[in-house]
Protein backbone atom coordinates (compact mmCIF):
# COMPACT_ATOMS: atom_id res chain seq x y z
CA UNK A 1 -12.33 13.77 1.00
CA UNK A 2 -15.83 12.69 0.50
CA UNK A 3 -16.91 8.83 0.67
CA UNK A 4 -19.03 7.62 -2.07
CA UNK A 5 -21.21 5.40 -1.41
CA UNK A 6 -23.00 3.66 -3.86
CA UNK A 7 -27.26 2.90 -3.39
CA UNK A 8 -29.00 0.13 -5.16
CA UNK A 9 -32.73 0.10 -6.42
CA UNK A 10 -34.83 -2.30 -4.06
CA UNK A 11 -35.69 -4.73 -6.97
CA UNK A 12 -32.11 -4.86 -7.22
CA UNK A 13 -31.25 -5.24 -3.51
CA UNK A 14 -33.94 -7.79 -2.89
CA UNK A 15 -32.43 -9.99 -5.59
CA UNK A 16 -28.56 -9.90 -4.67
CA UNK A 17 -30.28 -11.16 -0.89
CA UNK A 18 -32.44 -13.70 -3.14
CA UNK A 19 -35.64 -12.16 -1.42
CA UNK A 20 -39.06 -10.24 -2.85
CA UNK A 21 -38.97 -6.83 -2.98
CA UNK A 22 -42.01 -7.05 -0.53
CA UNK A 23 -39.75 -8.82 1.54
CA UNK A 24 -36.86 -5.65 1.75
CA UNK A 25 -40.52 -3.34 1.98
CA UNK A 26 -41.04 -5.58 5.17
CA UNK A 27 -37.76 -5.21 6.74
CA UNK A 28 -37.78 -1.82 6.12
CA UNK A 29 -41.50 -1.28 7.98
CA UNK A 30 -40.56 -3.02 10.63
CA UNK A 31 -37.08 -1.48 11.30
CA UNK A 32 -34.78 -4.92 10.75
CA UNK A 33 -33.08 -3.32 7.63
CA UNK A 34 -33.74 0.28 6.90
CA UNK A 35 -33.81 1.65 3.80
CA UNK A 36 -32.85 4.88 2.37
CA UNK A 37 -35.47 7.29 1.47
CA UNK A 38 -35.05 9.21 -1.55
CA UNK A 39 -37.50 11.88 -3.75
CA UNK A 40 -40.23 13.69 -3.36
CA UNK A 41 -41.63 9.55 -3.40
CA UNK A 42 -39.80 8.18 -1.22
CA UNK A 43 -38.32 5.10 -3.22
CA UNK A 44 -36.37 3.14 -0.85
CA UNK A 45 -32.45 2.62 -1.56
CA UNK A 46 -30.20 0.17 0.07
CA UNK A 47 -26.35 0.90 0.72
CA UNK A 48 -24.51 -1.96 -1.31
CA UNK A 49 -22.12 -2.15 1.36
CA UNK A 50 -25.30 -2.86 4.02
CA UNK A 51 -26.10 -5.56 1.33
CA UNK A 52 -22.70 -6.72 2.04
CA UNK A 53 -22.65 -6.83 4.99
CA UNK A 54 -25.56 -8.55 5.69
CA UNK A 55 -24.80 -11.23 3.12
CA UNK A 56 -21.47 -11.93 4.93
CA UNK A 57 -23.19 -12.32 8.57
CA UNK A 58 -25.52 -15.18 7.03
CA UNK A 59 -28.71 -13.09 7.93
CA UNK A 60 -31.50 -13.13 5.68
């Protein structure tokens, strides 16, 4: 039985966190909250349950 596990959109991300999307860009560049890469792009994606998780711990 497969997991699913459901990505958010970093404009989407950034604003459950109450953050700018440069801000999740940021984190992402500098390796304290990596993102997902997905396409030929590269969009960045965020695990809702990372979200989650990092809401609950009080880090921002």
């Amino acid at each position: 039985m497969t997991k699913k596990v459901k990505l958010l959109r970093i404009r989407e991300a950034a604003k459950i966190l109450g953050v700018n999307p440069e801000t999740m860009r940021r984190w992402d560049r500098d390796g304290s909250f990596k993102a997902i890469r997905i396409g030929k792009r590269g969009h960045r994606m965020y695990e809702e349950s990372e979200i989650l998780k990092r809401i609950s711990e009080g880090k921002k």
